[in-house]
PDB file of N, CA and C in Angstrom:
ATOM      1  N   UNK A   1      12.188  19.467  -7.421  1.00  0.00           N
ATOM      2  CA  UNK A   1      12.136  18.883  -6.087  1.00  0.00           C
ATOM      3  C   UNK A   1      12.609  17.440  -6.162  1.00  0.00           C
ATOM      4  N   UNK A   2      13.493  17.498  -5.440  1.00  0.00           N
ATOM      5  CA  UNK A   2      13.861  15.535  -5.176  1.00  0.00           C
ATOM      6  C   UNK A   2      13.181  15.020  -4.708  1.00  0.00           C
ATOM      7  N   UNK A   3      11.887  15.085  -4.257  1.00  0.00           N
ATOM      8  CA  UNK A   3      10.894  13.636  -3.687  1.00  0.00           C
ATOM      9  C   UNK A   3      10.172  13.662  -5.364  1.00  0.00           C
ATOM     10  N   UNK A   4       9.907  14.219  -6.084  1.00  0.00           N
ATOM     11  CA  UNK A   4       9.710  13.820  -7.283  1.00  0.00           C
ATOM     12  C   UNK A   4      10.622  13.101  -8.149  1.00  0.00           C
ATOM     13  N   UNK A   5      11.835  13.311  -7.913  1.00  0.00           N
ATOM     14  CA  UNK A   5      12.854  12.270  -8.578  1.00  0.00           C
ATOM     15  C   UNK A   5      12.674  10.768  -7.978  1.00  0.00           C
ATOM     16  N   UNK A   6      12.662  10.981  -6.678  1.00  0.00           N
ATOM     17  CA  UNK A   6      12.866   9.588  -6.210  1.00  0.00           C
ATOM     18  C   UNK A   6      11.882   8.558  -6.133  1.00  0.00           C
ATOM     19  N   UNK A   7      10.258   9.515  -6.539  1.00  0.00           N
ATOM     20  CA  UNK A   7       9.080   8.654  -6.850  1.00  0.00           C
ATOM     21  C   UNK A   7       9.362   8.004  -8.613  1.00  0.00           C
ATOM     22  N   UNK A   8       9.824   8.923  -9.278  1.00  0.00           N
ATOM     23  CA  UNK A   8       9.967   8.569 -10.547  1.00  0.00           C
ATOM     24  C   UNK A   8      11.015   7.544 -10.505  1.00  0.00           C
ATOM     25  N   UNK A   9      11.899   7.360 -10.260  1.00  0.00           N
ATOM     26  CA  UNK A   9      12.878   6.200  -9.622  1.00  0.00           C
ATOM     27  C   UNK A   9      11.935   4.925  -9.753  1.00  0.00           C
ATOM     28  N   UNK A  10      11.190   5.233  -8.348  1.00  0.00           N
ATOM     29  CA  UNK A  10      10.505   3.740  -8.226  1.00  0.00           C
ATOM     30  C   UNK A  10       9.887   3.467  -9.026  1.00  0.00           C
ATOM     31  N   UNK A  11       9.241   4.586  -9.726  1.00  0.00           N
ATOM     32  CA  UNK A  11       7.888   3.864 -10.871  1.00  0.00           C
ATOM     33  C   UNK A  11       8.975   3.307 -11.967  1.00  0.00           C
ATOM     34  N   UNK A  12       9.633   3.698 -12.325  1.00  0.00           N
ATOM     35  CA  UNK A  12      10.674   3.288 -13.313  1.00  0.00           C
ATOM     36  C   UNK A  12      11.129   1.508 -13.097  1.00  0.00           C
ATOM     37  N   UNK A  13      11.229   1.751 -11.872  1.00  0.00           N
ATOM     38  CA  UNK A  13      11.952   0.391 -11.170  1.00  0.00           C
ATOM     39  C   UNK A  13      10.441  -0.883 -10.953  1.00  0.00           C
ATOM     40  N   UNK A  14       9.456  -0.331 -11.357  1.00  0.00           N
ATOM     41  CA  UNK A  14       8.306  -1.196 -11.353  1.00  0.00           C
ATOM     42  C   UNK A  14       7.807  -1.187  -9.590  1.00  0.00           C
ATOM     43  N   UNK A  15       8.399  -0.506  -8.824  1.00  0.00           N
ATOM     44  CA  UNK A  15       7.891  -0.518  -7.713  1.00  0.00           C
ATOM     45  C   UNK A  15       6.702   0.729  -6.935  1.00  0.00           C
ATOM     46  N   UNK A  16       5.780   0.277  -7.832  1.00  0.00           N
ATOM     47  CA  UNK A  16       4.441   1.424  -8.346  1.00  0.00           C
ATOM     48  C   UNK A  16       3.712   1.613  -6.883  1.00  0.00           C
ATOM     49  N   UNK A  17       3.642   0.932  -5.833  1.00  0.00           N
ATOM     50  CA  UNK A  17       3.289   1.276  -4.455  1.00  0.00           C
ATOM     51  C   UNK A  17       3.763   1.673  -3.585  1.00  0.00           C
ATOM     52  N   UNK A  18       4.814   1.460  -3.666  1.00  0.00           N
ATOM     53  CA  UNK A  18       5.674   2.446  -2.887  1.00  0.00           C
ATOM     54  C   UNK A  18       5.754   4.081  -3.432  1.00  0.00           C
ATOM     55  N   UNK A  19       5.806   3.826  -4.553  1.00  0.00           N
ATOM     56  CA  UNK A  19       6.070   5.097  -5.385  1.00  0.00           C
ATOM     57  C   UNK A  19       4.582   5.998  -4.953  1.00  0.00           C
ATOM     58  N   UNK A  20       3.178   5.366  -5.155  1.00  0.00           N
ATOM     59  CA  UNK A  20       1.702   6.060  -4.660  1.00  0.00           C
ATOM     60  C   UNK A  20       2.136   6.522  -3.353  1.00  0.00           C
ATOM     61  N   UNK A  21       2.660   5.934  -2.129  1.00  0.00           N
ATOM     62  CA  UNK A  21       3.164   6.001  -0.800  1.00  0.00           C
ATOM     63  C   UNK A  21       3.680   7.190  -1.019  1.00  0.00           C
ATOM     64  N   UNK A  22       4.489   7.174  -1.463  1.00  0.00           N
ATOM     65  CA  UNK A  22       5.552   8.513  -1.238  1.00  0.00           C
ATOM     66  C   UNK A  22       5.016  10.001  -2.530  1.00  0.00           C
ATOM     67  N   UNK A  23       3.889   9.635  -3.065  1.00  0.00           N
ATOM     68  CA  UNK A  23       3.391  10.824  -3.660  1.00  0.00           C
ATOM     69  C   UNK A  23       2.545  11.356  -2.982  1.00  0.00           C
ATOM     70  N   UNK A  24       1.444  10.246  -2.310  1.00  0.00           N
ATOM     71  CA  UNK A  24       0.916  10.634  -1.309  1.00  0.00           C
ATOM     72  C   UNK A  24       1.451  12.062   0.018  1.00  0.00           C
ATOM     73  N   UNK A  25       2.268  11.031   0.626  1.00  0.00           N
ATOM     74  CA  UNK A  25       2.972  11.532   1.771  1.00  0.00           C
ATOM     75  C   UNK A  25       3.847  12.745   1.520  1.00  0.00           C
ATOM     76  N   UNK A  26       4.230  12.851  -0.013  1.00  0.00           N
ATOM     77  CA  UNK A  26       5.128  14.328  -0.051  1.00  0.00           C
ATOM     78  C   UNK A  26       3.993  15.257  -0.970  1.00  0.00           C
ATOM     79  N   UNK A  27       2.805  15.108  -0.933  1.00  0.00           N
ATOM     80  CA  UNK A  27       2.076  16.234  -1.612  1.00  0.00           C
ATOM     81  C   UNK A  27       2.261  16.372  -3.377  1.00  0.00           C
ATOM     82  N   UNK A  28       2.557  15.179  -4.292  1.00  0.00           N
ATOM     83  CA  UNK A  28       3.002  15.541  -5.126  1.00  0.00           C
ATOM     84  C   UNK A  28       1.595  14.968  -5.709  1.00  0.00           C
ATOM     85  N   UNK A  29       0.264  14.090  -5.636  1.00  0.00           N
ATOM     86  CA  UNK A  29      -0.560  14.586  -6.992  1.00  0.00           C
ATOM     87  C   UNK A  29      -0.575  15.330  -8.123  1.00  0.00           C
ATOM     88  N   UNK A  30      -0.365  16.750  -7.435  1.00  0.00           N
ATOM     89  CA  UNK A  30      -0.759  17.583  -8.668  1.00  0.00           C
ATOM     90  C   UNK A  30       0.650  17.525  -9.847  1.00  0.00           C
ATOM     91  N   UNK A  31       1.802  16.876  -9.151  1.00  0.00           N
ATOM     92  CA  UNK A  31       2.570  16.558 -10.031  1.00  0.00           C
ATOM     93  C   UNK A  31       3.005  15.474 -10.991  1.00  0.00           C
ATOM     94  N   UNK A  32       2.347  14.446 -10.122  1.00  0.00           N
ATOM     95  CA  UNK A  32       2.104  12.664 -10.078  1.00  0.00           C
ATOM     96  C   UNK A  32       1.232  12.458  -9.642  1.00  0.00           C
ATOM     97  N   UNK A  33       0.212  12.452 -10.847  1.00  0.00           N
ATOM     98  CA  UNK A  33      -0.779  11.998 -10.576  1.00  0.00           C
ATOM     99  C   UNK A  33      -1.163   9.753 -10.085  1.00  0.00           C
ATOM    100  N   UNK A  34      -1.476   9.957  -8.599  1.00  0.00           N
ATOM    101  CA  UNK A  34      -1.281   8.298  -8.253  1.00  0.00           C
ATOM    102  C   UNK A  34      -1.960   7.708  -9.159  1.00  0.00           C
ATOM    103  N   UNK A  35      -3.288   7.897  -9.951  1.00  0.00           N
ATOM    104  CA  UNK A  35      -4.351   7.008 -10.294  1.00  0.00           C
ATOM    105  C   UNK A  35      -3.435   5.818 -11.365  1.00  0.00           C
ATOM    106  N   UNK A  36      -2.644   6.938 -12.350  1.00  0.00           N
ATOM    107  CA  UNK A  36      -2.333   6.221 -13.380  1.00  0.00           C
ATOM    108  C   UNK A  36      -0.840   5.685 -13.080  1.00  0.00           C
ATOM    109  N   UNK A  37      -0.308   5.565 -12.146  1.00  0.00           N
ATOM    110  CA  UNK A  37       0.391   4.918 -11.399  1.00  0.00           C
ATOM    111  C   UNK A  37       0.662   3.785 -11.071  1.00  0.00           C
ATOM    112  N   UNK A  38      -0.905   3.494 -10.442  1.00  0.00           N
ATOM    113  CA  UNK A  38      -1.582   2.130  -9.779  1.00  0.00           C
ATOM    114  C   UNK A  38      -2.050   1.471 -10.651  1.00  0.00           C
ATOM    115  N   UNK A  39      -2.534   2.074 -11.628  1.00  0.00           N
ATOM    116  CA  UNK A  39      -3.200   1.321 -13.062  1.00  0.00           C
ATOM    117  C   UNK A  39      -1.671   0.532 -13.504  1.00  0.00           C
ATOM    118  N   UNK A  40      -0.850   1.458 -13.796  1.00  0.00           N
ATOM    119  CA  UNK A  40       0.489   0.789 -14.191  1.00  0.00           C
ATOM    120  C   UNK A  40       1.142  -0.630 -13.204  1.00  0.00           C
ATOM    121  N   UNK A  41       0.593  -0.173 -12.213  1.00  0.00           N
ATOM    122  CA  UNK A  41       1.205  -1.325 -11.089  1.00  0.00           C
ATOM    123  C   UNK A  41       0.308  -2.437 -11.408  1.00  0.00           C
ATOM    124  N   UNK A  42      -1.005  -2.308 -11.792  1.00  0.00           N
ATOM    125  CA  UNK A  42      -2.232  -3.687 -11.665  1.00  0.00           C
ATOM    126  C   UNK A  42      -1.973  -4.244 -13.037  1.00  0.00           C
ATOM    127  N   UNK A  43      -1.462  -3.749 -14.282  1.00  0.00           N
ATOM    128  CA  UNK A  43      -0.582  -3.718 -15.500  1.00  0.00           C
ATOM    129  C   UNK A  43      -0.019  -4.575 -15.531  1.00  0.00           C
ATOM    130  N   UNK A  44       1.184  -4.435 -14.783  1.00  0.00           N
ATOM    131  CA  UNK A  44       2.779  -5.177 -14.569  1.00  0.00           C
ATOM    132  C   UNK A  44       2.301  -6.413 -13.594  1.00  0.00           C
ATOM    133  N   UNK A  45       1.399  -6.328 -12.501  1.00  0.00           N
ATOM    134  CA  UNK A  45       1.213  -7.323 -11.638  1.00  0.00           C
ATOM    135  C   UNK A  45       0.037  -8.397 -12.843  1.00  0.00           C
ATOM    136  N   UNK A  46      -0.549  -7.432 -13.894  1.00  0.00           N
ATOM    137  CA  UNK A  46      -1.511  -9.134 -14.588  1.00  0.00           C
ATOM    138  C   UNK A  46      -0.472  -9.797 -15.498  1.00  0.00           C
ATOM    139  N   UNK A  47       0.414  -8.894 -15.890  1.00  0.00           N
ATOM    140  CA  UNK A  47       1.873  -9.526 -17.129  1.00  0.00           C
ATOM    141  C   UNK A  47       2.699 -10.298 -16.129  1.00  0.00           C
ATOM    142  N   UNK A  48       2.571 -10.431 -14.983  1.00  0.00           N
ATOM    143  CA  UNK A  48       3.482 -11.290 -14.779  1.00  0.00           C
ATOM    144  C   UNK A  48       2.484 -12.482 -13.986  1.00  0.00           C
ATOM    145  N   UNK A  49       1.563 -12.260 -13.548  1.00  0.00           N
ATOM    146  CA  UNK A  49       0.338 -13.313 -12.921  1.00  0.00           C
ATOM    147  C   UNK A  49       0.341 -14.147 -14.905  1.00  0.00           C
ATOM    148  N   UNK A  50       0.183 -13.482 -15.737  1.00  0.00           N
ATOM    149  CA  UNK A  50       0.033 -14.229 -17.039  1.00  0.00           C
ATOM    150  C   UNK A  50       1.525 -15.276 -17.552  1.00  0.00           C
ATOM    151  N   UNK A  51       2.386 -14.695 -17.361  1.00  0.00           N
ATOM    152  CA  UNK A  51       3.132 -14.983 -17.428  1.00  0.00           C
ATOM    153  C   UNK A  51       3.766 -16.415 -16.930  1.00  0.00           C
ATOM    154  N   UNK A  52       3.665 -16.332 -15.469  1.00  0.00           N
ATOM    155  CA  UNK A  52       3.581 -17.465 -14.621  1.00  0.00           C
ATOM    156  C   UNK A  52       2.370 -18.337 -14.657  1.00  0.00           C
ATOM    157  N   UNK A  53       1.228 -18.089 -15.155  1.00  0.00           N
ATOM    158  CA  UNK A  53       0.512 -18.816 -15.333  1.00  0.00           C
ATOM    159  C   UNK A  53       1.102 -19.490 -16.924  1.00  0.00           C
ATOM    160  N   UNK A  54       1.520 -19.227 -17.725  1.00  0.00           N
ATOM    161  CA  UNK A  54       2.183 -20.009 -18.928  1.00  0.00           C
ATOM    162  C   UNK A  54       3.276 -20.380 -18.580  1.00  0.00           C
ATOM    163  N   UNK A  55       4.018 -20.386 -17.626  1.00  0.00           N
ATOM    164  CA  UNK A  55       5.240 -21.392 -17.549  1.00  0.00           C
ATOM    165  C   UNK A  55       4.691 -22.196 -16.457  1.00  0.00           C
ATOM    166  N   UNK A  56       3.132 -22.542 -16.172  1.00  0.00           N
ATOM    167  CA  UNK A  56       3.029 -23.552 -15.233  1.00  0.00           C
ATOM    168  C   UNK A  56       3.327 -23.448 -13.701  1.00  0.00           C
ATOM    169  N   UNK A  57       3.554 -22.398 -13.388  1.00  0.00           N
ATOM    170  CA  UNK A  57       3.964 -22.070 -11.832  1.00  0.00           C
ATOM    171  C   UNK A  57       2.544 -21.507 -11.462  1.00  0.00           C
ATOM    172  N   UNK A  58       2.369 -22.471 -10.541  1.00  0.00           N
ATOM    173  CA  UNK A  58       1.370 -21.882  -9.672  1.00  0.00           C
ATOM    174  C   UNK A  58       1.782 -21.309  -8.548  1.00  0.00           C
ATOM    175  N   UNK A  59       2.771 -21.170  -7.922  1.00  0.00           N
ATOM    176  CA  UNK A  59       2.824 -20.446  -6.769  1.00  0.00           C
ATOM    177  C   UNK A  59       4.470 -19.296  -6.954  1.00  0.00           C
ATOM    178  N   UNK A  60       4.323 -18.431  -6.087  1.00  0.00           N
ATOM    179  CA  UNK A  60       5.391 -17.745  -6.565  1.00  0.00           C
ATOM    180  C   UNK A  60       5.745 -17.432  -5.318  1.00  0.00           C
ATOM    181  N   UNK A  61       7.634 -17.683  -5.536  1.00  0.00           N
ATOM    182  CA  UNK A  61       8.097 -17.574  -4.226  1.00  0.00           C
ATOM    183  C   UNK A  61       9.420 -16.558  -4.302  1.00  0.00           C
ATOM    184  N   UNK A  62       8.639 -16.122  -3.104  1.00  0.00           N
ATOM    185  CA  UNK A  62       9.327 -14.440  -3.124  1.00  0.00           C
ATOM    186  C   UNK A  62      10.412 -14.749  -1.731  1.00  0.00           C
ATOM    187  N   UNK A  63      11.637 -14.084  -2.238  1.00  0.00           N
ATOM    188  CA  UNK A  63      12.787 -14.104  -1.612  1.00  0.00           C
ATOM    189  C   UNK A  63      12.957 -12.674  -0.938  1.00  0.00           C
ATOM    190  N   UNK A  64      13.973 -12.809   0.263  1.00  0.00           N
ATOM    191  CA  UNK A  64      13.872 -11.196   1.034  1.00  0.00           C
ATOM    192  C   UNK A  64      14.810 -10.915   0.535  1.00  0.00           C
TER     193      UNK A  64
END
């Protein structure tokens, strides 16, 4: 099924909430499981909160 490709896409791409969104919404749990998903997303979001906290940036500015 391609809504399973295109969730695996995002998780790949580090974009782990969108990716829960769309496992959600297309029924895929039992294939993708979200839990360990989101764990991966809170993961990547403390490596880079750490990260920026060692190069001294306190604020982070996000571009559209």
């Amino acid at each position: 099924m391609w809504f399973a490709d295109i969730v695996q896409k995002l998780i790949d791409k580090d974009k782990h909430i969108p990716a829960v969104k769309y496992i959600l919404e297309f029924n895929l749990a039992d294939k993708i499981p979200p839990v360990p998903v989101l764990k991966a997303g809170v993961d990547e979001a403390k490596k880079l909160a750490e990260k920026l906290s060692e190069e001294g940036n306190s604020s982070v500015s996000v571009s559209p």
